[in-house]
Protein backbone atom coordinates (compact mmCIF):
# COMPACT_ATOMS: atom_id res chain seq x y z
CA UNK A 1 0.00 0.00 0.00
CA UNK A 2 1.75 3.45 -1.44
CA UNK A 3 1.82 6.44 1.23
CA UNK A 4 -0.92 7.79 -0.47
CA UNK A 5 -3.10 5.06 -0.48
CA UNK A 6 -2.74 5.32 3.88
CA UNK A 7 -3.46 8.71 3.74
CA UNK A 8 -6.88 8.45 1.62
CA UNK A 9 -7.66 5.22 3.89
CA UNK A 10 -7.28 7.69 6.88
CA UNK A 11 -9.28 10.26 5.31
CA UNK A 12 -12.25 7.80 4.15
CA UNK A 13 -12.36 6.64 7.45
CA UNK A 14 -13.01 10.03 9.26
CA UNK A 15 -15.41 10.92 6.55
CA UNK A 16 -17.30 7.97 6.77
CA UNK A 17 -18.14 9.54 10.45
CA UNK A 18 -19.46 12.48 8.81
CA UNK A 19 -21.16 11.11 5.61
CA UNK A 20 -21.78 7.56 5.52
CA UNK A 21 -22.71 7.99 1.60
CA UNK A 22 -19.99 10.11 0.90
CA UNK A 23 -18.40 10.01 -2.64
CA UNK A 24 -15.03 8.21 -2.20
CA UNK A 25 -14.11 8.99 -5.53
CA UNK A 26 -14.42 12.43 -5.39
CA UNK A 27 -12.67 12.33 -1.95
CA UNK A 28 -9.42 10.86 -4.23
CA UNK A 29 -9.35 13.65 -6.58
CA UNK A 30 -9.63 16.41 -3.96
CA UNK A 31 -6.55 14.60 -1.63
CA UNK A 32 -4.85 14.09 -5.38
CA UNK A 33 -5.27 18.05 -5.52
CA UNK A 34 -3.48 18.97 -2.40
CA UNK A 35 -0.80 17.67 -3.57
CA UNK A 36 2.57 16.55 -1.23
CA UNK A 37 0.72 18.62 1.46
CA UNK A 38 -1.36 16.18 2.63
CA UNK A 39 1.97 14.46 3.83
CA UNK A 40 2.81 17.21 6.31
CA UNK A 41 1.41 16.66 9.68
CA UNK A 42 0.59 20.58 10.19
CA UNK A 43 -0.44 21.66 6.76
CA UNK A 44 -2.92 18.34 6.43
CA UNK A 45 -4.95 19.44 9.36
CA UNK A 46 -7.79 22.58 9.33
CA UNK A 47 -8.33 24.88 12.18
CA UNK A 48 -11.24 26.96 12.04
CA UNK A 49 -10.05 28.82 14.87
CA UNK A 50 -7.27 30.82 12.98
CA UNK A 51 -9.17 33.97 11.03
CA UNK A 52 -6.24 33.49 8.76
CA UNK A 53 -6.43 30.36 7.51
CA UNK A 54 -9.72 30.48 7.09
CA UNK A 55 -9.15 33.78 5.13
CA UNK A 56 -6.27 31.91 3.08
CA UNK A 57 -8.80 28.58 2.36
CA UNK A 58 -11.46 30.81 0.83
CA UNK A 59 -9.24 32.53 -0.90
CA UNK A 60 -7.19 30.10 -2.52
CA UNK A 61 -9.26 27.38 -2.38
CA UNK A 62 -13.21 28.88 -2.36
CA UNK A 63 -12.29 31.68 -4.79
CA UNK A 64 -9.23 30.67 -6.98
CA UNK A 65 -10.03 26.84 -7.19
CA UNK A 66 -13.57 26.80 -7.38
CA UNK A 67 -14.84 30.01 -8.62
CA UNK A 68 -17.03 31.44 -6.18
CA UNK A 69 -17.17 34.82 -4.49
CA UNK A 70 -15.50 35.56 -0.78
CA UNK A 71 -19.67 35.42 0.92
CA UNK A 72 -20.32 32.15 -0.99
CA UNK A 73 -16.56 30.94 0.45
CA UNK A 74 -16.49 31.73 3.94
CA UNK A 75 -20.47 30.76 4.61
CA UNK A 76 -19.07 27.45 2.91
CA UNK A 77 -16.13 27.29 5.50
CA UNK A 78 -18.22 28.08 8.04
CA UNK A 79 -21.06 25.28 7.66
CA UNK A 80 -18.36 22.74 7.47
CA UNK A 81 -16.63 24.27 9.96
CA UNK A 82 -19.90 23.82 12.37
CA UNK A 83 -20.41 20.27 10.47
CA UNK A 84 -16.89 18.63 10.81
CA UNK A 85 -16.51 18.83 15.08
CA UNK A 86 -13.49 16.60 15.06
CA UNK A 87 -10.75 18.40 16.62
CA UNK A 88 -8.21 17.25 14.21
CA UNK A 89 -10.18 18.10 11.17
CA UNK A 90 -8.01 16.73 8.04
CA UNK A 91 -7.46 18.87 5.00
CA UNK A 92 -8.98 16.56 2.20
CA UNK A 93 -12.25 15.83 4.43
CA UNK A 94 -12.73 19.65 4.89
CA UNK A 95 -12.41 20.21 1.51
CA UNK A 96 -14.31 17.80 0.16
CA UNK A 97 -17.10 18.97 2.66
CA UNK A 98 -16.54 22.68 1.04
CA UNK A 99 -16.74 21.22 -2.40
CA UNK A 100 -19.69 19.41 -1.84
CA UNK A 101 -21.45 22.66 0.23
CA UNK A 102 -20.74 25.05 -2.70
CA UNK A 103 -22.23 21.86 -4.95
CA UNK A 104 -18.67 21.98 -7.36
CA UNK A 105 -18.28 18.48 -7.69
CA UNK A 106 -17.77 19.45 -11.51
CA UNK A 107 -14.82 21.12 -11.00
CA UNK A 108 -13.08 18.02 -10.31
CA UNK A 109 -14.79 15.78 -12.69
């Protein structure tokens, strides 16, 4: 099993807690996306506590990625923020979640 393939197993598992009919496949494209990140323990985490991460995630993710304006971004972040309680909330799952709030599965189709 590659490093990669642990990771994703990791990151099915905690969002099968979330979404028990959750889209694996798109799960594997967003991970894919985020790139050798995913493979440092600080940058794979989320915390919606910092005002400037969650500034930098809508921007560069909400905004650049998948097109939407800064409201549509950060009321996305902040529904999955309220959704995903985990304390160690992993990178792919939150994004996925944001993907699949702001309903832009096609970008990654």
């Amino acid at each position: 099993m590659s490093k990669f393939d642990e990771k994703l197993a990791t990151y099915e598992a905690a969002l099968k807690k979330i979404d028990s009919k959750a889209d694996m496949a798109l799960l594997r494209k967003v991970t894919k996306g985020l790139g050798p990140s995913i493979y440092n323990n600080d940058s794979n985490k989320v915390a919606c506590s910092q005002k400037t991460e969650m500034e930098r995630l809508v921007k560069n993710f909400c905004m650049k990625k998948l097109g939407v304006d800064q409201a549509k971004g950060e009321a996305a972040a902040a529904a999955v923020c309220a959704q995903y309680t985990e304390r160690s909330k992993h990178r792919p799952v939150f994004y996925y979640l944001v993907v699949k709030n702001l309903g832009k599965e096609s970008v990654y189709a």
